[in-house]
PDB file of N, CA and C in Angstrom:
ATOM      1  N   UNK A   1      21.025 -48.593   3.759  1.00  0.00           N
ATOM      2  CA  UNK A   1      21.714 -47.499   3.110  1.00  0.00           C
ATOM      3  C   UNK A   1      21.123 -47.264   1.721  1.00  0.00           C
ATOM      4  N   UNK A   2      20.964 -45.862   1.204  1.00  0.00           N
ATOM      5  CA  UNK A   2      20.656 -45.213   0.232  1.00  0.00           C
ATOM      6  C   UNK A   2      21.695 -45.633  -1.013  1.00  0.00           C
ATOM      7  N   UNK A   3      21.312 -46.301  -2.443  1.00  0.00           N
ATOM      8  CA  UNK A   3      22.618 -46.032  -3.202  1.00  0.00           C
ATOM      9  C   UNK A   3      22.658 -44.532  -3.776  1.00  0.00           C
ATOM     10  N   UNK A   4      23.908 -44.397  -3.924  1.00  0.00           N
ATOM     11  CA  UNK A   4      24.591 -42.736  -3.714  1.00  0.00           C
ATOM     12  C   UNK A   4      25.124 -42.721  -5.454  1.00  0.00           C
ATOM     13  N   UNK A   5      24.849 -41.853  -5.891  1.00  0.00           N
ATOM     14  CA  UNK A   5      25.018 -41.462  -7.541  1.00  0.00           C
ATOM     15  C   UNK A   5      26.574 -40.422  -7.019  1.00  0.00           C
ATOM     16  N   UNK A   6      27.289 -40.379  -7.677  1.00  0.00           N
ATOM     17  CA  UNK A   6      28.238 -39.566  -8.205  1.00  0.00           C
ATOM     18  C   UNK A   6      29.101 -39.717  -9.481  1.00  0.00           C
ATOM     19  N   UNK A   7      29.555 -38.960  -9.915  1.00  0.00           N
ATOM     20  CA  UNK A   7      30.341 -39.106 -11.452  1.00  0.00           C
ATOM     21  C   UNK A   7      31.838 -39.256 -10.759  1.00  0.00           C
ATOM     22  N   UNK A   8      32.307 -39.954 -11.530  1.00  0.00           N
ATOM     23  CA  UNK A   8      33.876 -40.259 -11.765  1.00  0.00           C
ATOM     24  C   UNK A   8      34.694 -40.678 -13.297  1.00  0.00           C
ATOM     25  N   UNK A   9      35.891 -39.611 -13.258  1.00  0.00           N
ATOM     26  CA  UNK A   9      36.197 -39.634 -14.596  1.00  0.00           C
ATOM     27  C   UNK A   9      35.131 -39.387 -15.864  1.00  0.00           C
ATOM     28  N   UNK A  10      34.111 -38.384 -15.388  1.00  0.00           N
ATOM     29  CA  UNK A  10      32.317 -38.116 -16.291  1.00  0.00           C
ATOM     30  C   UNK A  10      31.573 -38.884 -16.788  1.00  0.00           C
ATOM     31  N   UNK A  11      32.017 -40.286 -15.667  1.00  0.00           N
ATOM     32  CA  UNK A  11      30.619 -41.146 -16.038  1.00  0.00           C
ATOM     33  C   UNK A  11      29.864 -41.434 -14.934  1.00  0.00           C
ATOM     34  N   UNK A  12      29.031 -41.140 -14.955  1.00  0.00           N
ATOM     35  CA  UNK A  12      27.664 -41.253 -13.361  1.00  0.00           C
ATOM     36  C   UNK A  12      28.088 -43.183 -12.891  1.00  0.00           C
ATOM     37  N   UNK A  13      28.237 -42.613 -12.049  1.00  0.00           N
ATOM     38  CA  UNK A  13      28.285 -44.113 -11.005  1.00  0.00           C
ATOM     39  C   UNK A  13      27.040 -44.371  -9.590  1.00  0.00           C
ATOM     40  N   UNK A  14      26.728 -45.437  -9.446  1.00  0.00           N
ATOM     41  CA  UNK A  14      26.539 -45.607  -8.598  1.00  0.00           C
ATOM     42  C   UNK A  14      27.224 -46.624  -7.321  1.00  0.00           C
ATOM     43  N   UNK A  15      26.869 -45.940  -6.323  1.00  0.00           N
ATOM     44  CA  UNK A  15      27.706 -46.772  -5.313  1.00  0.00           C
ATOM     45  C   UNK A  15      26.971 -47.047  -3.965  1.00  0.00           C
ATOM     46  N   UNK A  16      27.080 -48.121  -3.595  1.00  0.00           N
ATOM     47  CA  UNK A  16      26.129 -49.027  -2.622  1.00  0.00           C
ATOM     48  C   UNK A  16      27.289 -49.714  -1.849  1.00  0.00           C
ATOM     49  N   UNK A  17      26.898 -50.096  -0.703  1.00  0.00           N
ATOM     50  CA  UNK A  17      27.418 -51.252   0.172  1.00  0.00           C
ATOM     51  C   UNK A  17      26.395 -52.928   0.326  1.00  0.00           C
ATOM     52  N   UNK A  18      27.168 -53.782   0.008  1.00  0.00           N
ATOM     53  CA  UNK A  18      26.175 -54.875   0.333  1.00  0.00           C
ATOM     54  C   UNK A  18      26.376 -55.486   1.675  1.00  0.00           C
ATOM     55  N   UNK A  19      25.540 -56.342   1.682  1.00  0.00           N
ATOM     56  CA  UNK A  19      25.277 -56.542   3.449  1.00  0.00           C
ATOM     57  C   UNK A  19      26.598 -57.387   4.313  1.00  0.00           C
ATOM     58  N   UNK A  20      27.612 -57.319   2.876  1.00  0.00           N
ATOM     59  CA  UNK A  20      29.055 -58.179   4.095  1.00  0.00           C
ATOM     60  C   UNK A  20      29.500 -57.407   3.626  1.00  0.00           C
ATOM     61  N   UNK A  21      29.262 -55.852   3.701  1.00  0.00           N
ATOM     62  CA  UNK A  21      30.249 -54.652   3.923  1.00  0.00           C
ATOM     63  C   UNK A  21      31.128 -54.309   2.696  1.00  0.00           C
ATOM     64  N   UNK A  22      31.119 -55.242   1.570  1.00  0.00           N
ATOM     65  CA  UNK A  22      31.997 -54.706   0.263  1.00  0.00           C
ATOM     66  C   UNK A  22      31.180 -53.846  -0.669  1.00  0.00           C
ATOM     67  N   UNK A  23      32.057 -52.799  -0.659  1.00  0.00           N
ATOM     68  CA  UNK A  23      31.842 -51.744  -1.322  1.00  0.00           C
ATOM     69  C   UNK A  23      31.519 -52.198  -2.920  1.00  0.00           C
ATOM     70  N   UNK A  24      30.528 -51.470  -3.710  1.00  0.00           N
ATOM     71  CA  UNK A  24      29.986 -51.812  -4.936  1.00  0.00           C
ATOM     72  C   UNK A  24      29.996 -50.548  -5.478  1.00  0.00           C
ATOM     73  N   UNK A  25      30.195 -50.469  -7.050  1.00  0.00           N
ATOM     74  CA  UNK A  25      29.966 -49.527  -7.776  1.00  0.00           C
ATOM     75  C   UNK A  25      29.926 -50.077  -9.218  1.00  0.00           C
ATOM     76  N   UNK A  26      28.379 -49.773  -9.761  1.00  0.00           N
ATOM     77  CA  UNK A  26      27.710 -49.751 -10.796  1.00  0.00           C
ATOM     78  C   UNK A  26      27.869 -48.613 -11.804  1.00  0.00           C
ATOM     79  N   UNK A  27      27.940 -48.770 -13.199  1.00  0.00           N
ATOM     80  CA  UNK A  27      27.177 -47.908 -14.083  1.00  0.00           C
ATOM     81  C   UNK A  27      25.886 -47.403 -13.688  1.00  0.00           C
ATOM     82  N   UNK A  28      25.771 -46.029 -13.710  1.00  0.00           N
ATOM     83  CA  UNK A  28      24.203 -45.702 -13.158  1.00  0.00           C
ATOM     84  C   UNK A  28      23.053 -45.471 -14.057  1.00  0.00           C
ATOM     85  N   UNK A  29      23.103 -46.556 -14.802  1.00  0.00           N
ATOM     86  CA  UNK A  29      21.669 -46.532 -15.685  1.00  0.00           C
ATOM     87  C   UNK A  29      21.645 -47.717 -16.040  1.00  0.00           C
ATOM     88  N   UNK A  30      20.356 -48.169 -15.672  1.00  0.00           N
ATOM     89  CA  UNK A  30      19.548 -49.490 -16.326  1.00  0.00           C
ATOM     90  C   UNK A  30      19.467 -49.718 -17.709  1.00  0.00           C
ATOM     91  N   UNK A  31      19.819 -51.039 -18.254  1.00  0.00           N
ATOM     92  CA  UNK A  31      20.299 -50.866 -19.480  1.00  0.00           C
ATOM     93  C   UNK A  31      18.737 -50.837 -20.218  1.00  0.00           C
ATOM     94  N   UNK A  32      17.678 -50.945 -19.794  1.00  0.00           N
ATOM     95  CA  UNK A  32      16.654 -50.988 -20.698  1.00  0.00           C
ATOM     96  C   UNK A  32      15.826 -49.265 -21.091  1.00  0.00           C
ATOM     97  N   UNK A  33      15.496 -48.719 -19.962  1.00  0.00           N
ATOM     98  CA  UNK A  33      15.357 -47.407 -20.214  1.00  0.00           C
ATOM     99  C   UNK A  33      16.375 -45.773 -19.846  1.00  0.00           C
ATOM    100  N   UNK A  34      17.565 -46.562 -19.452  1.00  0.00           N
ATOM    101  CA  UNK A  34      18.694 -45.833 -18.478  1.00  0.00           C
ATOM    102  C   UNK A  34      18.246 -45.124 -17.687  1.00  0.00           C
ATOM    103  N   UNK A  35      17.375 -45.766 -16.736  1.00  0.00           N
ATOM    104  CA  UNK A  35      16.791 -44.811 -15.872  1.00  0.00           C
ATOM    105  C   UNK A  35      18.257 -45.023 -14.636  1.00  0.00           C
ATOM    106  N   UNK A  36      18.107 -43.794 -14.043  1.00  0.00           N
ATOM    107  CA  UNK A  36      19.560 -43.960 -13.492  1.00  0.00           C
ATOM    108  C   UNK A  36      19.236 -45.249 -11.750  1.00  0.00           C
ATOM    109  N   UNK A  37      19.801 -46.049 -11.759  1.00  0.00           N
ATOM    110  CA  UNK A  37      19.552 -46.971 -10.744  1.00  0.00           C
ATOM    111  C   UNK A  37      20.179 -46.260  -9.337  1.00  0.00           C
ATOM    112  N   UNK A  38      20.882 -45.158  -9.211  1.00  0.00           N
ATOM    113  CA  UNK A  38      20.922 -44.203  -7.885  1.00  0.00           C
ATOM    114  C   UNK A  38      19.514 -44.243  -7.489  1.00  0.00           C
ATOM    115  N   UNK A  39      18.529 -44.394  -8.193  1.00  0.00           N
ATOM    116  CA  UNK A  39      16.715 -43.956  -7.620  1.00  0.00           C
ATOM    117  C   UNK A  39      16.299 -45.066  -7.369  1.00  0.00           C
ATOM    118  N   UNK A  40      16.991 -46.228  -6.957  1.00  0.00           N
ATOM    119  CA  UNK A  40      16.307 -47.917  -6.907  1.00  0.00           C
ATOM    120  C   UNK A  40      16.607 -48.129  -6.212  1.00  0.00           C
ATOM    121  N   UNK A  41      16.129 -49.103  -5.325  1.00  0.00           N
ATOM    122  CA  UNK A  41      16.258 -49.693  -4.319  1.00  0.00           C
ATOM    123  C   UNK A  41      17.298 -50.864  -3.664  1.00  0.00           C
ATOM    124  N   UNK A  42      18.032 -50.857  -2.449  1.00  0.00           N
ATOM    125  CA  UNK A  42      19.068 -51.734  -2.909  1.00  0.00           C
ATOM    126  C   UNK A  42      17.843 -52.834  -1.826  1.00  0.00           C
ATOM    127  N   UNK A  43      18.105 -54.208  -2.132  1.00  0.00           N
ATOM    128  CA  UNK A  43      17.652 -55.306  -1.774  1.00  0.00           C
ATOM    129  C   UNK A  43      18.183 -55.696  -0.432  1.00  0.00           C
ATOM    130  N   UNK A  44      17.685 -56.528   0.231  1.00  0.00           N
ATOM    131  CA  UNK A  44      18.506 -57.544   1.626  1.00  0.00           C
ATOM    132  C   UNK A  44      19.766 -58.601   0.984  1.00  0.00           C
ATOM    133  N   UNK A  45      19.289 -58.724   0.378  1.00  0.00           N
ATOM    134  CA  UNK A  45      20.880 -59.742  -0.281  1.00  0.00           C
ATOM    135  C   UNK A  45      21.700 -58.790  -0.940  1.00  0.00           C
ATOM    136  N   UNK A  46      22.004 -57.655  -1.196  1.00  0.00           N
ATOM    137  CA  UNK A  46      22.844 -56.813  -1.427  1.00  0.00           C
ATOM    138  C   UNK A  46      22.631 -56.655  -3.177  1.00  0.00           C
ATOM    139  N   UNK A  47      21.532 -57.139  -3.847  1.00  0.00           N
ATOM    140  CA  UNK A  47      21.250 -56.427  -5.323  1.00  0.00           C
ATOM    141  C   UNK A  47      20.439 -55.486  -5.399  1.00  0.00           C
ATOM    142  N   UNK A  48      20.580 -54.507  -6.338  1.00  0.00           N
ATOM    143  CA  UNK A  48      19.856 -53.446  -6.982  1.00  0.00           C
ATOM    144  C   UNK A  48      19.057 -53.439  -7.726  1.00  0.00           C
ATOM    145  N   UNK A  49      17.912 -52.438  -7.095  1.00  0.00           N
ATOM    146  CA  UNK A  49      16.174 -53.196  -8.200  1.00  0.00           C
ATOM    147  C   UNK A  49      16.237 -51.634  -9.126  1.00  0.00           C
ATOM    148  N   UNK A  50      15.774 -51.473 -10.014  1.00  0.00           N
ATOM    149  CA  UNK A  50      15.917 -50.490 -10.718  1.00  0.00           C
ATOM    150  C   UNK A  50      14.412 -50.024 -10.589  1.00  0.00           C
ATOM    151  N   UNK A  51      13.693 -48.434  -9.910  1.00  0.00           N
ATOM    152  CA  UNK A  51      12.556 -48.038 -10.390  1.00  0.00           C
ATOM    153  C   UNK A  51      11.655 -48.261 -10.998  1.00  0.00           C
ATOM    154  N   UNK A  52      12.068 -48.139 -12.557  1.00  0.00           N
ATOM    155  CA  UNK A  52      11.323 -48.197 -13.351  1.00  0.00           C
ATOM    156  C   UNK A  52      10.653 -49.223 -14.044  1.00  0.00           C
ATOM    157  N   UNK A  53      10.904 -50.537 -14.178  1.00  0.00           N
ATOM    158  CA  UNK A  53      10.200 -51.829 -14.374  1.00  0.00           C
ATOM    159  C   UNK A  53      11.059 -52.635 -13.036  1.00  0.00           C
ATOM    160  N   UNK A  54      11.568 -52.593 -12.882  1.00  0.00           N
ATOM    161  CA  UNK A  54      12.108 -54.095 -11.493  1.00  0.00           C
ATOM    162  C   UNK A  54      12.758 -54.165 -11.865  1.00  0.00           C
ATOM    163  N   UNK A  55      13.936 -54.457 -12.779  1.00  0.00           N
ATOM    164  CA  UNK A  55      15.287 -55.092 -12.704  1.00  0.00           C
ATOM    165  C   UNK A  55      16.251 -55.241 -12.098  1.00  0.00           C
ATOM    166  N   UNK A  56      16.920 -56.349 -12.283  1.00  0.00           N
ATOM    167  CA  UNK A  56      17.651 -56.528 -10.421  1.00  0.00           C
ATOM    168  C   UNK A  56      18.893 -56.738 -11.037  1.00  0.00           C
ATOM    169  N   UNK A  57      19.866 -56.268 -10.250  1.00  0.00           N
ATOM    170  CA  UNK A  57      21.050 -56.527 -11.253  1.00  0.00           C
ATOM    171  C   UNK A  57      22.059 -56.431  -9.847  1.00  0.00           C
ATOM    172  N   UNK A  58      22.961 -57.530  -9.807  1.00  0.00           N
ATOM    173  CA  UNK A  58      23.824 -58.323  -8.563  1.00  0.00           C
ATOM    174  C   UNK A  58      24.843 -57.385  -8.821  1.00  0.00           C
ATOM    175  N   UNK A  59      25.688 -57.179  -8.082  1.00  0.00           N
ATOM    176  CA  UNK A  59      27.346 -56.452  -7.558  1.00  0.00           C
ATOM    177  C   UNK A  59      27.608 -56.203  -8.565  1.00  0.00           C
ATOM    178  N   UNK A  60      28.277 -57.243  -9.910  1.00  0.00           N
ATOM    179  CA  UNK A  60      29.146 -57.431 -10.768  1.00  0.00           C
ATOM    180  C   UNK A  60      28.216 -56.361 -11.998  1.00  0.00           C
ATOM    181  N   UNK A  61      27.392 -56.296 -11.729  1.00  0.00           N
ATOM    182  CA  UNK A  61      26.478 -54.961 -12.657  1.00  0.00           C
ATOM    183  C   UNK A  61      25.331 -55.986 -13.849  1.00  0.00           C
ATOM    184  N   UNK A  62      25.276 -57.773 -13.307  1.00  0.00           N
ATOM    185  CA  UNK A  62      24.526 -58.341 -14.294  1.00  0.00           C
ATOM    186  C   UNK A  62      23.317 -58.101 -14.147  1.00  0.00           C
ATOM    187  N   UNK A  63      22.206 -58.362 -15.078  1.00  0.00           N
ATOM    188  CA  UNK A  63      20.840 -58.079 -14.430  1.00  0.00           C
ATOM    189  C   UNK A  63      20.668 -59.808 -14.584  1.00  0.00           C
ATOM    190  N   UNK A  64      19.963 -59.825 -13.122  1.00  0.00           N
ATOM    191  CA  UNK A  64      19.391 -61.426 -12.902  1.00  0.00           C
ATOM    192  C   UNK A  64      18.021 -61.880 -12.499  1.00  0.00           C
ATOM    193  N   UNK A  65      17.303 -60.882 -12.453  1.00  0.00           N
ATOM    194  CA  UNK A  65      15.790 -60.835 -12.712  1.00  0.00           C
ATOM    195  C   UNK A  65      15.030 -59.533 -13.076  1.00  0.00           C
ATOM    196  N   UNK A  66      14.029 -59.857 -14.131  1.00  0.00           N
ATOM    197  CA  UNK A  66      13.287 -59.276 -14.275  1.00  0.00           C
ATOM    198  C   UNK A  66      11.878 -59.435 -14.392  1.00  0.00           C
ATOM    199  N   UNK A  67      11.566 -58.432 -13.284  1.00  0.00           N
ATOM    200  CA  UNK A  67      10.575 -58.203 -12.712  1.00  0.00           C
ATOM    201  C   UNK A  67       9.322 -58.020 -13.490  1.00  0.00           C
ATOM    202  N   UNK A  68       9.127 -57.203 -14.248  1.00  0.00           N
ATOM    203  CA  UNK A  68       7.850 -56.800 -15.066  1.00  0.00           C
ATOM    204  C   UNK A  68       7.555 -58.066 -15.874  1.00  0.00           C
ATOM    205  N   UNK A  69       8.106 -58.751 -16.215  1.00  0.00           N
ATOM    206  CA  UNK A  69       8.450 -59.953 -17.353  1.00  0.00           C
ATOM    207  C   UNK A  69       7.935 -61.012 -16.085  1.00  0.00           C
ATOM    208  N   UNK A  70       8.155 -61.082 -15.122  1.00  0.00           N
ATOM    209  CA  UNK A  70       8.221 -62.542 -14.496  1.00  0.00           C
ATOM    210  C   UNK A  70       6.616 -62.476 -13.772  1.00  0.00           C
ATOM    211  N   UNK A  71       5.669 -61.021 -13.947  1.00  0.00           N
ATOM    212  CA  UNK A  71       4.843 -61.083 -13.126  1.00  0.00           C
ATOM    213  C   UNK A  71       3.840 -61.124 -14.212  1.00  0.00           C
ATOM    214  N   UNK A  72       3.752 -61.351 -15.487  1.00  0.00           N
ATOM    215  CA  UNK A  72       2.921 -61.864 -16.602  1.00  0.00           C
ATOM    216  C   UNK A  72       2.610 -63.534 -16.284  1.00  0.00           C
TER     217      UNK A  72
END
């Protein structure tokens, strides 16, 4: 499944399902360039990679790897 951007209460959300079916909804921008994470990819373990450098950020909206940084 695609994560799906919509606004609620006028703040852009994103919203994903992870792979044991619980519904997720993120702030939709990456906190480093706010690129909106609706355009990223959701993972097999149910986290969100963000476009624009890799950042991966689990259900709860933490980021727990980063990508551009870890491939130096």
């Amino acid at each position: 499944m695609k994560p799906l951007r919509r606004v609620m209460l006028g703040q852009p959300v994103v919203l994903y399902r992870a792979p044991d079916d619980v519904a997720v909804v993120l702030e939709d921008r990456c906190v480093h360039r706010h690129m909106p994470l609706s355009r990223g990819s959701l993972r097999p373990d149910g986290t969100l990679q963000c476009p624009y450098h890799g950042l991966v950020y689990d259900r709860s909206g933490a980021r727990i790897h980063i990508a551009a940084a870890a491939e130096r």
